[in-house]
Protein backbone atom coordinates (compact mmCIF):
# COMPACT_ATOMS: atom_id res chain seq x y z
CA UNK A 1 -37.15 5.84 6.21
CA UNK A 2 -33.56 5.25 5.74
CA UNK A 3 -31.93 8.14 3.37
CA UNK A 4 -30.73 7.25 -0.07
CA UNK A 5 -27.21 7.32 -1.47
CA UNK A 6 -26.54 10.17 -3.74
CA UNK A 7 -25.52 9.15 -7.32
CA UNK A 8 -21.83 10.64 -6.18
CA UNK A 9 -21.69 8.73 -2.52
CA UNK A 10 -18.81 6.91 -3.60
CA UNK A 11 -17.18 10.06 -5.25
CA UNK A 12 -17.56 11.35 -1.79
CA UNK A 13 -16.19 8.39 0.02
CA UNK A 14 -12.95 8.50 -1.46
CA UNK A 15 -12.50 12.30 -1.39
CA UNK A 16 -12.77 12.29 2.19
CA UNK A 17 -10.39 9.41 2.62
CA UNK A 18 -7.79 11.44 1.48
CA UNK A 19 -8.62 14.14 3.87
CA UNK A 20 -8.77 11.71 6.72
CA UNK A 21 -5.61 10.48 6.21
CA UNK A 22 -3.74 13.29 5.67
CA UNK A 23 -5.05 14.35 9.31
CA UNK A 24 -4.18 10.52 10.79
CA UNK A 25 -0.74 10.76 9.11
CA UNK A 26 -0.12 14.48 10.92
CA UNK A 27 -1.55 14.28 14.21
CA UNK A 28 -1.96 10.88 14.86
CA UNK A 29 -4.10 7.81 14.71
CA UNK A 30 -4.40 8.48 18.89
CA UNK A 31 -4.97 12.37 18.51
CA UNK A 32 -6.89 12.83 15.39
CA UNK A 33 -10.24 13.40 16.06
CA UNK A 34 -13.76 13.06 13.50
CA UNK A 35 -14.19 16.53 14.09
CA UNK A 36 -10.89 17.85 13.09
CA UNK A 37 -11.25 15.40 9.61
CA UNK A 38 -15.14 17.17 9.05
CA UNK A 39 -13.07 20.15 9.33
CA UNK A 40 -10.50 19.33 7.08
CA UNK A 41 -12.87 17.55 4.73
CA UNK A 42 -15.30 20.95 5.08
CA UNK A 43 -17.92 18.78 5.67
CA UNK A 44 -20.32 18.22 9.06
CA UNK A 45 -19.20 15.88 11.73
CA UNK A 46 -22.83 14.26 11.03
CA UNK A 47 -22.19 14.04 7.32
CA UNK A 48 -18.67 12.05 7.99
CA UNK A 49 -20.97 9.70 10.01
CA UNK A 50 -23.16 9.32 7.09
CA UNK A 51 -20.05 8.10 5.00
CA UNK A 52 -17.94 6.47 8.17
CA UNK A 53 -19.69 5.55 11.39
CA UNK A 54 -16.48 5.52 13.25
CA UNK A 55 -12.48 6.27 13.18
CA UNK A 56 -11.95 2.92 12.83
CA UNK A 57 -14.40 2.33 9.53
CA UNK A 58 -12.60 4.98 8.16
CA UNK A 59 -8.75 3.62 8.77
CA UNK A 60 -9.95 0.63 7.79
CA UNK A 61 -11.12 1.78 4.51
CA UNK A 62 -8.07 4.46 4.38
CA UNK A 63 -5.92 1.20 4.42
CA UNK A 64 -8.03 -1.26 2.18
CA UNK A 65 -9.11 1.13 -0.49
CA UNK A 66 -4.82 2.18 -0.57
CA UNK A 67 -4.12 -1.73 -1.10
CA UNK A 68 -7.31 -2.46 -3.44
CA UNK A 69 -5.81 0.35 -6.04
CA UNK A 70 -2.59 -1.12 -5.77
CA UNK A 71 -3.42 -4.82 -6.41
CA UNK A 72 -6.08 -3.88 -9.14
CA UNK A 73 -2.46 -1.68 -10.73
CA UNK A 74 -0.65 -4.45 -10.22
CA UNK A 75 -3.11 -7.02 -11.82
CA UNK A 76 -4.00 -5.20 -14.60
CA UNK A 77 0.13 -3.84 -15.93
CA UNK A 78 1.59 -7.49 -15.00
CA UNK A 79 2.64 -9.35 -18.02
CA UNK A 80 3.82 -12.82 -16.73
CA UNK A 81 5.21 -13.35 -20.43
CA UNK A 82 7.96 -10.50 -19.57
CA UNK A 83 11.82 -11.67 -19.06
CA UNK A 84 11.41 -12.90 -14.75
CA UNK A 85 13.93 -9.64 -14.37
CA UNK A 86 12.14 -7.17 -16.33
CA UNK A 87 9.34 -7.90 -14.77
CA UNK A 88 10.65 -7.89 -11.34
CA UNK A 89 11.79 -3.97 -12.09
CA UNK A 90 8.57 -3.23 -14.02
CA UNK A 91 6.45 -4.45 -10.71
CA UNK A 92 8.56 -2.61 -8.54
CA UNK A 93 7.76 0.44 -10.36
CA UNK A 94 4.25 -0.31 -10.91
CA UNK A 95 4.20 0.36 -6.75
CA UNK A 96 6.71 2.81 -6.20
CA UNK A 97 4.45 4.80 -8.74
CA UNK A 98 1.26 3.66 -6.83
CA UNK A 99 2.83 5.47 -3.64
CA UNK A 100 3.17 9.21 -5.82
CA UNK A 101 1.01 11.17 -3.60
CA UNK A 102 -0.11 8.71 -1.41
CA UNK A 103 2.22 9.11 1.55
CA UNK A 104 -0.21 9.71 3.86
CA UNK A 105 -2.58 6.42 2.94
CA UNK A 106 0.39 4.31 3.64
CA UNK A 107 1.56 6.03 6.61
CA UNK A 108 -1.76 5.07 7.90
CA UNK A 109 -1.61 1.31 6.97
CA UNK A 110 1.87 1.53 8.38
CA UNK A 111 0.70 2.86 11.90
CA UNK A 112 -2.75 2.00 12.39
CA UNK A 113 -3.46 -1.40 11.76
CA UNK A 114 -3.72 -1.74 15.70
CA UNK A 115 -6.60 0.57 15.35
CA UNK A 116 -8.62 -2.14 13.75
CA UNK A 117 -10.91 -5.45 14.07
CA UNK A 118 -9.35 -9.38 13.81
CA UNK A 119 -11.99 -9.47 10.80
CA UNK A 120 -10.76 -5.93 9.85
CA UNK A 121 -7.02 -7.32 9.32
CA UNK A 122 -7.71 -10.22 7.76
CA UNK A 123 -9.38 -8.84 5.08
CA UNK A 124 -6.61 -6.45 4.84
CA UNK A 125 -4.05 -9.50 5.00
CA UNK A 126 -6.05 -10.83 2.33
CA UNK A 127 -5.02 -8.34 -0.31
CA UNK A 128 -1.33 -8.56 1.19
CA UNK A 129 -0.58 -11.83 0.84
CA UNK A 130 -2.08 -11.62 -3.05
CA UNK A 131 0.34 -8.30 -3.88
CA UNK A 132 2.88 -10.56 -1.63
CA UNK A 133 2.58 -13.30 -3.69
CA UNK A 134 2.29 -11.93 -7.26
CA UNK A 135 6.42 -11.04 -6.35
CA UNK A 136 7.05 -14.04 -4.65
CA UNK A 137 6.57 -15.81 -7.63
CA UNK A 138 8.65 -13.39 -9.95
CA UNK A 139 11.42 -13.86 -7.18
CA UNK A 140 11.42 -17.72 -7.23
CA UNK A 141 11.39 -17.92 -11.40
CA UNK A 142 14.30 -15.99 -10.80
CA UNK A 143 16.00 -17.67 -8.44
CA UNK A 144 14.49 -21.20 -7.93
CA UNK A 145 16.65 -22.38 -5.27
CA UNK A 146 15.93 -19.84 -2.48
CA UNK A 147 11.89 -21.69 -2.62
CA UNK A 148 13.45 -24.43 -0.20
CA UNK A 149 12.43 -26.30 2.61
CA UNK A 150 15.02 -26.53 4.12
CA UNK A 151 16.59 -22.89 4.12
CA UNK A 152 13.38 -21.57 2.94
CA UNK A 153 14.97 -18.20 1.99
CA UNK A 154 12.17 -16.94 -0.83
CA UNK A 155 9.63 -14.72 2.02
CA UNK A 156 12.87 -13.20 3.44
CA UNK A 157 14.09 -11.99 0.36
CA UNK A 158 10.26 -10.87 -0.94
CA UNK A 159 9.67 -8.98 1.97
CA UNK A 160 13.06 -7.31 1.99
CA UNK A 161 11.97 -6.01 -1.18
CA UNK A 162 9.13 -4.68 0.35
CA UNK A 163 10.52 -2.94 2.74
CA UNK A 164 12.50 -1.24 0.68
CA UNK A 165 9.72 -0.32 -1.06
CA UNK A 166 7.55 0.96 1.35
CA UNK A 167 9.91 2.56 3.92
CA UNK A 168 11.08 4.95 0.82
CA UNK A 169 9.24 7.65 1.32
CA UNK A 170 10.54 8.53 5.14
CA UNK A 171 13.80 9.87 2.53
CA UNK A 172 12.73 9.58 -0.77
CA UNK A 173 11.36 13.46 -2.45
CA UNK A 174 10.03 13.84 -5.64
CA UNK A 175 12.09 16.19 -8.21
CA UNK A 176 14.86 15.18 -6.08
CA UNK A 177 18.33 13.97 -7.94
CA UNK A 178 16.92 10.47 -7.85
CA UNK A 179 13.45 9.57 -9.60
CA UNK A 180 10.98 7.06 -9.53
CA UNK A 181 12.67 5.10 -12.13
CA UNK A 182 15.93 5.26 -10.57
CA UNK A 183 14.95 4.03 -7.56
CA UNK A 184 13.07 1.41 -8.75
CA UNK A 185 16.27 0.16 -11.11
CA UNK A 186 18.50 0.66 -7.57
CA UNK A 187 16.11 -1.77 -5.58
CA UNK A 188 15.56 -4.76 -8.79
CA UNK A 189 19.44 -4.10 -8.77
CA UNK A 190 19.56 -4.81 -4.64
CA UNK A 191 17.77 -8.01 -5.04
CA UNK A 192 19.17 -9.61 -8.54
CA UNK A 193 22.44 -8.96 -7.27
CA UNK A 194 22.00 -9.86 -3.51
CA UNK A 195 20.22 -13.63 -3.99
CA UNK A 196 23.44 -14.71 -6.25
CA UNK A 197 24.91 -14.15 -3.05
CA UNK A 198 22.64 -15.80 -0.30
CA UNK A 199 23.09 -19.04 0.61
């Protein structure tokens, strides 16, 4: 007889996703080991099996459970009736907020996609491409003109913004001189001021 879930399985699940990556982020995606995350997680090597029947099911759900939150934040503070510009900052600190704490989540889906299944990372590219596009679009009311098919200059610009965003935290410290909020009015700054500039 197969066993039952517990009425806190889930509860469970996520806890030890934090564990897991915090061990994958210090040691490794290559030199972590199940054991060492039971033993971080203070749980059996047979009960992590019970939740994740492999390294890989467990980066995989590190990663899509890190950019689940973050679209579900995203989806549910957006207000596409906001001034394009205020919005664009008030996005960009919806995420830089959604990263507090979560370093070593998106360490992981920084370093271990490689880790995981074609099926795996298109379900994972799934989510992308929605976060992806909910800026794209604030980027081209913005600035129209960089949507073009000839010098199609609107991706470029997106995902420079994301990689400003999600590279901050190999520098970035909280209660440091710069917040949060500063940051997040530096980047909207980077990219309001930069596409006056691109041709």
């Amino acid at each position: 007889m197969a066993r039952t879930r517990a009425q806190d399985f889930e509860e469970k699940q996520l806890a030890i996703l934090d564990y897991a990556a915090n061990v994958l982020a210090t040691l490794g995606v290559d030199k972590a080991s199940m054991s060492q995350i039971a033993g971080q997680a203070r749980i059996s090597k047979a009960l992590l099996y019970h939740y994740y029947p492999s390294k890989d099911a467990l980066v995989f759900a590190i990663i899509f459970n890190h950019l689940e939150e973050l679209d579900s934040d995203l989806e549910v503070s957006d207000d596409p009736a906001m001034e394009p510009s205020a919005r664009l900052k008030f996005l960009v600190g919806v995420v830089l907020e959604h990263y507090r704490g979560a370093g070593d989540r998106h360490k992981v889906q920084l370093n271990a996609m490689s880790l995981l299944t074609n099926e795996q990372k298109q379900t994972i590219t799934e989510v992308e491409r929605r976060i992806v596009r909910r800026f794209a679009g604030v980027v081209r009311e913005i600035s129209p003109r960089l949507d073009n098919r000839k010098r199609p200059l609107l991706m470029p610009v997106t995902m420079s913004l994301f990689g400003m965003m999600n590279w901050m935290d190999m520098w970035f410290k909280d209660g440091g001189r710069i917040s949060r909020e500063d940051y997040a009015e530096v980047v909207t700054t980077l990219i309001l001021e930069g596409i006056k500039a691109v041709r």
